[in-house]
C-alpha atoms as a PDB file:
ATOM      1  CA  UNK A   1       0.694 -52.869 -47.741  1.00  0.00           C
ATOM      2  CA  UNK A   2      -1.276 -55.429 -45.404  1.00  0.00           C
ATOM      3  CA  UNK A   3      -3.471 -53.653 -42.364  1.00  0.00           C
ATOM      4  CA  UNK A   4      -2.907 -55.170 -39.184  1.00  0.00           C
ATOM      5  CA  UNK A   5      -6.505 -57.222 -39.248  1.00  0.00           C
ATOM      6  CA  UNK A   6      -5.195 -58.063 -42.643  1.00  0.00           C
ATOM      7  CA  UNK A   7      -2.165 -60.108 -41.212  1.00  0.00           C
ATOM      8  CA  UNK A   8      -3.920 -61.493 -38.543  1.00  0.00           C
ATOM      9  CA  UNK A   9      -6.657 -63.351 -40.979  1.00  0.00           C
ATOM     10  CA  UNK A  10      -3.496 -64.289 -42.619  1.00  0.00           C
ATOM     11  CA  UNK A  11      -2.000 -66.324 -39.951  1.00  0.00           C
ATOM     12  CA  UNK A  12      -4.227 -69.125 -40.163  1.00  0.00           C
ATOM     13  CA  UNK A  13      -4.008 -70.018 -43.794  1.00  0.00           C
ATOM     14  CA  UNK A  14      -0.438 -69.785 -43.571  1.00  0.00           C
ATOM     15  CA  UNK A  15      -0.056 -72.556 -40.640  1.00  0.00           C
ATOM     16  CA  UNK A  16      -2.809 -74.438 -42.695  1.00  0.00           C
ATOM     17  CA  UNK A  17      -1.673 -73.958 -45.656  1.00  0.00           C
ATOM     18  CA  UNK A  18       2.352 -73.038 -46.067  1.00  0.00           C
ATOM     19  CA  UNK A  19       3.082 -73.567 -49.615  1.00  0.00           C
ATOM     20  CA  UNK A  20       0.655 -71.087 -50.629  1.00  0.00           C
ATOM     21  CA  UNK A  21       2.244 -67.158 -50.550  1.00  0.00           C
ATOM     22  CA  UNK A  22      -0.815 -65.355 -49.226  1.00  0.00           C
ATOM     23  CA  UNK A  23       0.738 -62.119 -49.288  1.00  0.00           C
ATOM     24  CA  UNK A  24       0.718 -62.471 -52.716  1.00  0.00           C
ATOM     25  CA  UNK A  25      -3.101 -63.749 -52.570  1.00  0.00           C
ATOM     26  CA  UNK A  26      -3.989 -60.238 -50.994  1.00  0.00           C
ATOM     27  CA  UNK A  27      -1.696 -58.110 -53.306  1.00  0.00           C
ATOM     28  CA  UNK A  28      -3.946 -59.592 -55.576  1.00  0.00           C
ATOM     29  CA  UNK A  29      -6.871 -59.064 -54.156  1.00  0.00           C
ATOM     30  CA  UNK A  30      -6.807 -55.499 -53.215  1.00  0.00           C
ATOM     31  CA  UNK A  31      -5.450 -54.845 -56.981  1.00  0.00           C
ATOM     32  CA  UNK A  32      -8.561 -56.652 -58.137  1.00  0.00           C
ATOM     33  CA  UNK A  33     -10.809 -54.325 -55.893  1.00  0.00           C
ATOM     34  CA  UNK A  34      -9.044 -51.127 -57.121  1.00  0.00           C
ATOM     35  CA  UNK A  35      -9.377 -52.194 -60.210  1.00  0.00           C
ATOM     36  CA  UNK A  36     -13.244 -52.825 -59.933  1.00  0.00           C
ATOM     37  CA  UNK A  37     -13.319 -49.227 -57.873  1.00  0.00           C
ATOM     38  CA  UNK A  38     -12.379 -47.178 -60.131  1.00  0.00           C
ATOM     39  CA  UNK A  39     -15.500 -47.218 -62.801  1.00  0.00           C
ATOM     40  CA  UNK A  40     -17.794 -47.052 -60.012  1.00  0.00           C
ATOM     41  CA  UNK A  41     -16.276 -43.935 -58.181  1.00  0.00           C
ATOM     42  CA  UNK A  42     -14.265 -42.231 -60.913  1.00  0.00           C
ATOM     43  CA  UNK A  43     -11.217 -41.930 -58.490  1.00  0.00           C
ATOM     44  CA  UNK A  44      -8.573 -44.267 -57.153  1.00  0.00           C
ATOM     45  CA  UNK A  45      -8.806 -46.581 -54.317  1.00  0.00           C
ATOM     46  CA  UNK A  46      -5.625 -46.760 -52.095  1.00  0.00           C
ATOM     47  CA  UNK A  47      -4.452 -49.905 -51.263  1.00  0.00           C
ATOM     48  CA  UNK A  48      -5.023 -49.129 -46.903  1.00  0.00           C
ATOM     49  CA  UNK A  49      -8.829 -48.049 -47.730  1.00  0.00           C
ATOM     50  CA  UNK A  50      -9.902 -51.446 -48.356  1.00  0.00           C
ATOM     51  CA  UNK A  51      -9.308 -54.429 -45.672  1.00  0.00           C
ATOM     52  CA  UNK A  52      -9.254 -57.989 -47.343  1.00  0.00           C
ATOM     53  CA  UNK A  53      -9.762 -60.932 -45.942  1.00  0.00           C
ATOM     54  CA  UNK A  54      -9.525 -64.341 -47.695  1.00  0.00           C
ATOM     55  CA  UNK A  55     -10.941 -67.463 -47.012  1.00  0.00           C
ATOM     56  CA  UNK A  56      -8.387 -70.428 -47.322  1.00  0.00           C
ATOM     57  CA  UNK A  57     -10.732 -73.089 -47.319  1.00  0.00           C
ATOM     58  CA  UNK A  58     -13.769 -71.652 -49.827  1.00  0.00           C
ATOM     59  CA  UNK A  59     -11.375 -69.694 -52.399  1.00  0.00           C
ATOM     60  CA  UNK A  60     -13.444 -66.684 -51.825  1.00  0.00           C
ATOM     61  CA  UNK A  61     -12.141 -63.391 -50.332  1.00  0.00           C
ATOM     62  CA  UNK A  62     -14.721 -60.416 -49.281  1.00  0.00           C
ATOM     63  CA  UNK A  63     -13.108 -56.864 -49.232  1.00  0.00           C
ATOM     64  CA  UNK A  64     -14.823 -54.113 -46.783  1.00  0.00           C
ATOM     65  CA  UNK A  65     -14.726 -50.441 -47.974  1.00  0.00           C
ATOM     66  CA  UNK A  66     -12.743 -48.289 -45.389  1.00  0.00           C
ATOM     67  CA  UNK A  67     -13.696 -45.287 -47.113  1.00  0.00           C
ATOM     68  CA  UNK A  68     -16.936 -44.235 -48.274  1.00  0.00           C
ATOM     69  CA  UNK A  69     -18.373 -46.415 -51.206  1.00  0.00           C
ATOM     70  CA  UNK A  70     -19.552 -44.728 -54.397  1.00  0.00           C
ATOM     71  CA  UNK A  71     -23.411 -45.040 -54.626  1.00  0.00           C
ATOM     72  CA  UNK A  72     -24.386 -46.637 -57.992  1.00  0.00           C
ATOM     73  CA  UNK A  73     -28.619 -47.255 -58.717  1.00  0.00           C
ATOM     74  CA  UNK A  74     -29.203 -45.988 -55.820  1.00  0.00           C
ATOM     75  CA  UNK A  75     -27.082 -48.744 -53.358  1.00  0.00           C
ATOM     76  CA  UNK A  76     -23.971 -47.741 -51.917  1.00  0.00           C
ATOM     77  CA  UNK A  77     -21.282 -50.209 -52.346  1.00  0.00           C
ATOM     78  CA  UNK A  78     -19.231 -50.885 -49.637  1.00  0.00           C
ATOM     79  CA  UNK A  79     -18.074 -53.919 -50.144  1.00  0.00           C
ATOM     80  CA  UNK A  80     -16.582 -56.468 -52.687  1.00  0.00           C
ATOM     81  CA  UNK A  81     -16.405 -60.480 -52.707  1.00  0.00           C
ATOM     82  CA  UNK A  82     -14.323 -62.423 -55.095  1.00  0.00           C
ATOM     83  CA  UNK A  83     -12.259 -65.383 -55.739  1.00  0.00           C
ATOM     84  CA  UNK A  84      -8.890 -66.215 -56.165  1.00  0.00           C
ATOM     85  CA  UNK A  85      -7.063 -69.097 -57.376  1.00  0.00           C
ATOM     86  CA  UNK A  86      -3.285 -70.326 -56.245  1.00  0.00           C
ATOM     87  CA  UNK A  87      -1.291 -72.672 -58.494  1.00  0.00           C
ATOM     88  CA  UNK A  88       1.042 -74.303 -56.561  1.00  0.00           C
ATOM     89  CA  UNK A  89       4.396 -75.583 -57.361  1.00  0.00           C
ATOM     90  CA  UNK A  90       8.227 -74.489 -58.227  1.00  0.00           C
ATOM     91  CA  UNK A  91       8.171 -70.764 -57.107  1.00  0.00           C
ATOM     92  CA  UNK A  92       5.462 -70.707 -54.383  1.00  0.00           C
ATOM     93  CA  UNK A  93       3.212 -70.838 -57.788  1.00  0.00           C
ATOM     94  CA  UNK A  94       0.957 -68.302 -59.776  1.00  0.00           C
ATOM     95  CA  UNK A  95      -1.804 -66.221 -57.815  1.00  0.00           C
ATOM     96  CA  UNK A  96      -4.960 -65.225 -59.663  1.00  0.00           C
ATOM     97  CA  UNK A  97      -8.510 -63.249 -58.787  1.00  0.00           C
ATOM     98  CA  UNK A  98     -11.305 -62.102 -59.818  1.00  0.00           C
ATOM     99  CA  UNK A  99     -13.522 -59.476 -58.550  1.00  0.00           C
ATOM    100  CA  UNK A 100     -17.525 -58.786 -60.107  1.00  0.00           C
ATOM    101  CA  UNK A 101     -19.433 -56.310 -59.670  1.00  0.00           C
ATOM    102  CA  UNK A 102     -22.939 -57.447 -60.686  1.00  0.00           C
ATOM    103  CA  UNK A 103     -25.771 -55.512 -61.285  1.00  0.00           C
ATOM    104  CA  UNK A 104     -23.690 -52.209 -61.322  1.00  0.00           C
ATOM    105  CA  UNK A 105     -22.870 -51.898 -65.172  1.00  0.00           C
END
């Protein structure tokens, strides 16, 4: 489910860069995010309470928090970065990313 901000910073990748599905680039994302959540919180993090936005050019993608982030040593988290990796080719290729949490665990 893509947010309306979420399609908009996908328009410009997509008329720079075409081949590349980015839906599936933020699928991926927000799965990576939810998946890096859930040790920190305990609890599950819907796909519409985190807005993703990925930057076509670095390979990076930074995730804001639009619920309230667990607090872990003290810091609340509220956000996420990552990176993400397309392989291009037959079948709009193979979308990959990572998300880290560092200095939570």
């Amino acid at each position: 489910m893509a947010l309306p901000d979420e399609r908009r910073h996908l328009a410009r990748p997509a008329r720079s860069r075409p081949q590349v599905v980015w839906e599936r680039v933020l699928f991926s994302a927000k799965e990576g995010v939810c998946k890096a959540w859930f040790p920190l919180a305990g609890r599950r993090l819907g796909f519409p309470d985190c807005a993703v936005a990925p930057d076509p050019d670095s390979g990076t993608f930074a995730a804001a928090l639009r619920v309230p982030g667990p607090v872990v040593a003290g810091a609340r988290v509220d956000r996420f970065t990552g990176r993400r990796r397309v392989l291009e080719g037959r079948g709009h290729g193979l979308v990959g990313t990572a998300v880290a949490v560092r200095g939570h665990v």
